[in-house]
N, C-alpha and C. Protein backbone atom coordinates (compact mmCIF):
# COMPACT_ATOMS: atom_id res chain seq x y z
N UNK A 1 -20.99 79.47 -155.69
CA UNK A 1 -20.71 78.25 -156.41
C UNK A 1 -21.94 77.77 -157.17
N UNK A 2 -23.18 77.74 -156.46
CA UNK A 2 -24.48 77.59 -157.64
C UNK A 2 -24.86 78.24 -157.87
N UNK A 3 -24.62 79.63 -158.51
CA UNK A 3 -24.51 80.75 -159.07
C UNK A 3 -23.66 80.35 -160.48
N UNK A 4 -22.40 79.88 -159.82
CA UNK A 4 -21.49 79.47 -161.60
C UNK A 4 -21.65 78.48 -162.32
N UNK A 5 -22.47 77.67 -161.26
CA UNK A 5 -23.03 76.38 -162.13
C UNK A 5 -24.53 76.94 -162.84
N UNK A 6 -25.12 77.49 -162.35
CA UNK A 6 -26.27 77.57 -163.09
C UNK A 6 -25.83 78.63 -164.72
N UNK A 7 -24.98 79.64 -163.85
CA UNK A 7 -24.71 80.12 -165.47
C UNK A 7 -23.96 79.47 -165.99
N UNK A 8 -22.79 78.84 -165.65
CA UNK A 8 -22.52 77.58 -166.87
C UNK A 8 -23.66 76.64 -167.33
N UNK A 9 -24.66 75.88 -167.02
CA UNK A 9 -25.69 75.44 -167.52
C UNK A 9 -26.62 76.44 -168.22
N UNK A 10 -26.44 77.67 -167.89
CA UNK A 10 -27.20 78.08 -169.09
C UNK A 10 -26.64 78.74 -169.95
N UNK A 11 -25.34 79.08 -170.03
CA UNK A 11 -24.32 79.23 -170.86
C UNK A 11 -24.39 77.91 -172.51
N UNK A 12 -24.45 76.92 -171.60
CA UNK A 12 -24.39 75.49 -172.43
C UNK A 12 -25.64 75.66 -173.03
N UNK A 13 -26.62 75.54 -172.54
CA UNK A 13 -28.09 75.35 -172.93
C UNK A 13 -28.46 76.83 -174.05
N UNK A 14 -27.60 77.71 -174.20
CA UNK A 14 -27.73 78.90 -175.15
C UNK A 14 -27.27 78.64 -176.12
N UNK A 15 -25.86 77.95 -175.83
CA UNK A 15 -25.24 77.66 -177.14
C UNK A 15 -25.41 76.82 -177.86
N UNK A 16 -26.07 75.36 -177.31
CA UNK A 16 -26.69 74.26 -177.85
C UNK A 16 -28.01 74.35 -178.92
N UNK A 17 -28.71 75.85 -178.24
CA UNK A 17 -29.96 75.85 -178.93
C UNK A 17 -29.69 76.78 -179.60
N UNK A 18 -28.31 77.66 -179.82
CA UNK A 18 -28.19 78.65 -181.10
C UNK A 18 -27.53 77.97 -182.18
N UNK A 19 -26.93 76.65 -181.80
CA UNK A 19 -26.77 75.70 -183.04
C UNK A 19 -27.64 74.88 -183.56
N UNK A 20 -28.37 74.90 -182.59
CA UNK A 20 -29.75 73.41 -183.81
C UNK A 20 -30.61 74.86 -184.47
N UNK A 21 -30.59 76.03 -184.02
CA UNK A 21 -31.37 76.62 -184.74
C UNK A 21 -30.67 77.03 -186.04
N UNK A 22 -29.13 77.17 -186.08
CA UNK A 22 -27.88 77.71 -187.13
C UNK A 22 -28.15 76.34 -187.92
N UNK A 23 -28.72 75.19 -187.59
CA UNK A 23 -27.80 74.12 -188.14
C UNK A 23 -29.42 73.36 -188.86
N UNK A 24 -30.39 74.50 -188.54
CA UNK A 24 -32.12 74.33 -189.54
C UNK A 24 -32.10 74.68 -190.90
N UNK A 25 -32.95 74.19 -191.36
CA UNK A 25 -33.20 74.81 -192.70
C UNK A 25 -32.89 76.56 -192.62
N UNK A 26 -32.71 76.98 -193.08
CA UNK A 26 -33.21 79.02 -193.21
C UNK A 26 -35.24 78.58 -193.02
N UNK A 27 -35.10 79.96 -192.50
CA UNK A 27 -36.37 80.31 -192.42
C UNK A 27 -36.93 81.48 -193.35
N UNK A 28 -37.75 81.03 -193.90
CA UNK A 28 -38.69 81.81 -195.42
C UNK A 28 -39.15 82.80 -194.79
N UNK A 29 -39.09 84.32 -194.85
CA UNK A 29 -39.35 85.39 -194.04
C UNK A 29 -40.62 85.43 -194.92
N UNK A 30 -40.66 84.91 -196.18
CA UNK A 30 -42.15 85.27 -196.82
C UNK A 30 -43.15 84.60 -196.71
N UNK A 31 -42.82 83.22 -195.96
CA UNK A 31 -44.24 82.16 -195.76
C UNK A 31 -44.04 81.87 -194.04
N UNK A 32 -43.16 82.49 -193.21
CA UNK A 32 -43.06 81.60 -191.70
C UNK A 32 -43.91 83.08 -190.91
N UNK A 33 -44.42 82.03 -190.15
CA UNK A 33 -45.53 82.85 -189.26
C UNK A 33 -44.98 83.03 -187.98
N UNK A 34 -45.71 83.71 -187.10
CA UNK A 34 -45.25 84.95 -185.78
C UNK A 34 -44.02 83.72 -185.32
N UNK A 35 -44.59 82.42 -184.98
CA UNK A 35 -43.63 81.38 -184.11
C UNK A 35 -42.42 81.21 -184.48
N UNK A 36 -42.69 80.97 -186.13
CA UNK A 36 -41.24 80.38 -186.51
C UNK A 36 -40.01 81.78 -186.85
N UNK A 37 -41.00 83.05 -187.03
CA UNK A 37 -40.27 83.69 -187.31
C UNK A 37 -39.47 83.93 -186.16
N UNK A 38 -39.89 84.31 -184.73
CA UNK A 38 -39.49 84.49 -183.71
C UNK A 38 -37.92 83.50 -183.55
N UNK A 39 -38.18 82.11 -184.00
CA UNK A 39 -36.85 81.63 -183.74
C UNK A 39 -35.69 82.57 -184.22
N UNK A 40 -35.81 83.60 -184.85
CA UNK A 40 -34.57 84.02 -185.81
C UNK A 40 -33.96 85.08 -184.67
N UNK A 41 -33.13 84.72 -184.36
CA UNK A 41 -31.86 85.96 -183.46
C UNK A 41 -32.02 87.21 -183.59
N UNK A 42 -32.87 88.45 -182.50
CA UNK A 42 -33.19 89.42 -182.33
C UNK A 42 -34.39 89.54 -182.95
N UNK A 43 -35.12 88.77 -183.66
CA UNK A 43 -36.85 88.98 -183.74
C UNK A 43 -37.67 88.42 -182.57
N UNK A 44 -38.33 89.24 -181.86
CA UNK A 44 -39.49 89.12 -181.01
C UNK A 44 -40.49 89.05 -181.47
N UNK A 45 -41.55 88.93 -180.65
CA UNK A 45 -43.13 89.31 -181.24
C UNK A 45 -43.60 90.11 -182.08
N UNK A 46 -43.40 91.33 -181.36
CA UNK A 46 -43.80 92.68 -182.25
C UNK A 46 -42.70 92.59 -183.80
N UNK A 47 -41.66 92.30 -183.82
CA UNK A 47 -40.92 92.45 -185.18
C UNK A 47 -41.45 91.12 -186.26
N UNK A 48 -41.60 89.89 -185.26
CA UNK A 48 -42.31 89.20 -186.56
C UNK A 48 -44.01 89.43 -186.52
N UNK A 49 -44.43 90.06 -185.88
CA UNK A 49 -46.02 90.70 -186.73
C UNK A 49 -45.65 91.91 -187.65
N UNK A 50 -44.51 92.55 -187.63
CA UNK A 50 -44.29 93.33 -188.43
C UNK A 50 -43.58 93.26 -190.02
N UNK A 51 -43.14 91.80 -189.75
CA UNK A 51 -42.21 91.50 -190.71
C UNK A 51 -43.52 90.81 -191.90
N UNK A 52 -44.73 90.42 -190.94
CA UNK A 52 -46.02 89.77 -191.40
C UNK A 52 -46.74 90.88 -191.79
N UNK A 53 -47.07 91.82 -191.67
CA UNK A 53 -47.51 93.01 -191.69
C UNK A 53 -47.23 93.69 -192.96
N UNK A 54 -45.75 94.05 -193.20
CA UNK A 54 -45.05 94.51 -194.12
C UNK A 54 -45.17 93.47 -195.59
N UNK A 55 -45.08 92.41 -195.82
CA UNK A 55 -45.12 91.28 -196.59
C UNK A 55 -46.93 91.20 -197.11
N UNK A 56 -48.12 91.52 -196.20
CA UNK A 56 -49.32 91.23 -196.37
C UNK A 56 -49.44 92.80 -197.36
N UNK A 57 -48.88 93.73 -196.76
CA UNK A 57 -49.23 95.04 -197.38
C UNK A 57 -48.04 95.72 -198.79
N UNK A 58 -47.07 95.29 -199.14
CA UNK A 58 -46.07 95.34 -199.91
C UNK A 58 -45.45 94.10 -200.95
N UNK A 59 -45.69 93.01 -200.80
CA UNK A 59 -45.71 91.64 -200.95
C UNK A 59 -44.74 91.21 -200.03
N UNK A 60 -44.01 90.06 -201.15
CA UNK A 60 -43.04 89.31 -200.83
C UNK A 60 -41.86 89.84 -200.83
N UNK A 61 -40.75 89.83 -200.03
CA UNK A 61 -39.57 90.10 -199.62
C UNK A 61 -38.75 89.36 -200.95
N UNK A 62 -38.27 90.15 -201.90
CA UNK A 62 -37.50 90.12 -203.29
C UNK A 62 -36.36 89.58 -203.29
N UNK A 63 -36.03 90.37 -202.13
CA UNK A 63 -34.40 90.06 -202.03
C UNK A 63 -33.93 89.96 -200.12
N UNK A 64 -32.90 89.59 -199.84
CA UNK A 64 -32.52 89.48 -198.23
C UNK A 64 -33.00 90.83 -197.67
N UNK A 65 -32.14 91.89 -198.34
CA UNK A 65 -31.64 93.07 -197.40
C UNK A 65 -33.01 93.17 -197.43
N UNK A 66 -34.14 93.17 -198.64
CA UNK A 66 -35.76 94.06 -198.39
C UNK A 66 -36.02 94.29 -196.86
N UNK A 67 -35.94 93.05 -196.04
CA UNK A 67 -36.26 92.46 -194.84
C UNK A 67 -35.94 94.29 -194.14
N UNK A 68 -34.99 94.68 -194.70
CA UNK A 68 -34.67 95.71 -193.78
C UNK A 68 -35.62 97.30 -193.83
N UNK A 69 -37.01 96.73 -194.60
CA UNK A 69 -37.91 97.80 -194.94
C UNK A 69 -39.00 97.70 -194.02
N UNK A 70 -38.56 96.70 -193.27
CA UNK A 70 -39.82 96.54 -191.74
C UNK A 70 -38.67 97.01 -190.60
N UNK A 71 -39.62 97.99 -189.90
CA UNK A 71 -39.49 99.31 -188.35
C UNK A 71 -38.99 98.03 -187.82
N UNK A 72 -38.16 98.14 -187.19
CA UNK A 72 -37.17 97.54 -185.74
C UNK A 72 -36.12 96.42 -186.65
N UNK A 73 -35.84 96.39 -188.24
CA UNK A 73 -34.77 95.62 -188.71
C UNK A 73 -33.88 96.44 -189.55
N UNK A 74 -32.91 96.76 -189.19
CA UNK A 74 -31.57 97.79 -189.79
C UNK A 74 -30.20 96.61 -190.35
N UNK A 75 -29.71 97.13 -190.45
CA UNK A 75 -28.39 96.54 -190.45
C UNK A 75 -27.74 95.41 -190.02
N UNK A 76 -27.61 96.01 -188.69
CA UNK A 76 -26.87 95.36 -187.55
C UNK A 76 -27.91 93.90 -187.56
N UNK A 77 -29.19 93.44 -187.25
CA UNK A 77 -29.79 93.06 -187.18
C UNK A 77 -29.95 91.72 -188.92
N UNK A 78 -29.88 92.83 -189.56
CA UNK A 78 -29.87 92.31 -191.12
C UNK A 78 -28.72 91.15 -191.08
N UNK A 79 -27.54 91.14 -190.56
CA UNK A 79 -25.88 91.20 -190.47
C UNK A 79 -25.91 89.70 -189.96
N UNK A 80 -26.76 90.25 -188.64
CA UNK A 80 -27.02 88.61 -187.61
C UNK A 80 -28.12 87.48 -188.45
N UNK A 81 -28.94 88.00 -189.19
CA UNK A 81 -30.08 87.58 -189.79
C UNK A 81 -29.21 86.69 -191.11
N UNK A 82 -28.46 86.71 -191.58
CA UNK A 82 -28.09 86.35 -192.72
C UNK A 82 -27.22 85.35 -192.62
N UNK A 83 -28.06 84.08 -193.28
CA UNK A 83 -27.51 82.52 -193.41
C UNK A 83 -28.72 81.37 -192.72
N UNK A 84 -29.70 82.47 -191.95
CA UNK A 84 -30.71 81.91 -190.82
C UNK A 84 -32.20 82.20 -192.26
N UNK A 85 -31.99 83.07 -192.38
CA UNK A 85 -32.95 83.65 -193.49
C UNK A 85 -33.21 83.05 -194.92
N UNK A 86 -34.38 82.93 -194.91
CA UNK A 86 -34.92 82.53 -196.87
C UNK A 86 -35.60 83.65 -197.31
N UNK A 87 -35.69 83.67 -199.19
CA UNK A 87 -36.59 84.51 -199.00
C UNK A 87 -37.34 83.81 -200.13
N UNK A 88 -36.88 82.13 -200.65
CA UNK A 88 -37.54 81.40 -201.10
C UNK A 88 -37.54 80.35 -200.28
């Protein structure tokens, strides 16, 4: 029984904080740094130093999909990324 309450409380507490983050500005993949990038659904650490990485050495991200020219962002990822994402 506090087993189903705790995952219902964190059931709630997932979904609450995947809407104030849905319900932010987009985030500028060409000016947001390791923190803010991290808010974005399936970027960790290592993918936003890479997404920083890729942008310092290639420029600015042109268009959405570019995003998908940095190691650990494909598709699937691209798919979830889109509506959360700026690239002005």
């Amino acid at each position: 029984m506090i087993f189903s309450r705790q995952l219902g409380t964190l059931l709630v507490t997932s979904l609450v904080a995947g809407a104030a983050i849905a319900s932010q500005d987009p985030i500028n993949v060409n000016e947001a740094g390791v923190d803010r990038l991290q808010q974005i659904n399936g970027i960790g650490p290592a993918t936003a130093e890479a997404i920083i990485e890729d942008r310092e050495q290639n420029g600015p991200f042109e268009r959405i999909d570019a995003v998908t020219r940095v190691n650990g962002i494909g598709e699937t990822t691209l798919d979830a990324m889109r509506g959360v994402i700026a690239i002005e």
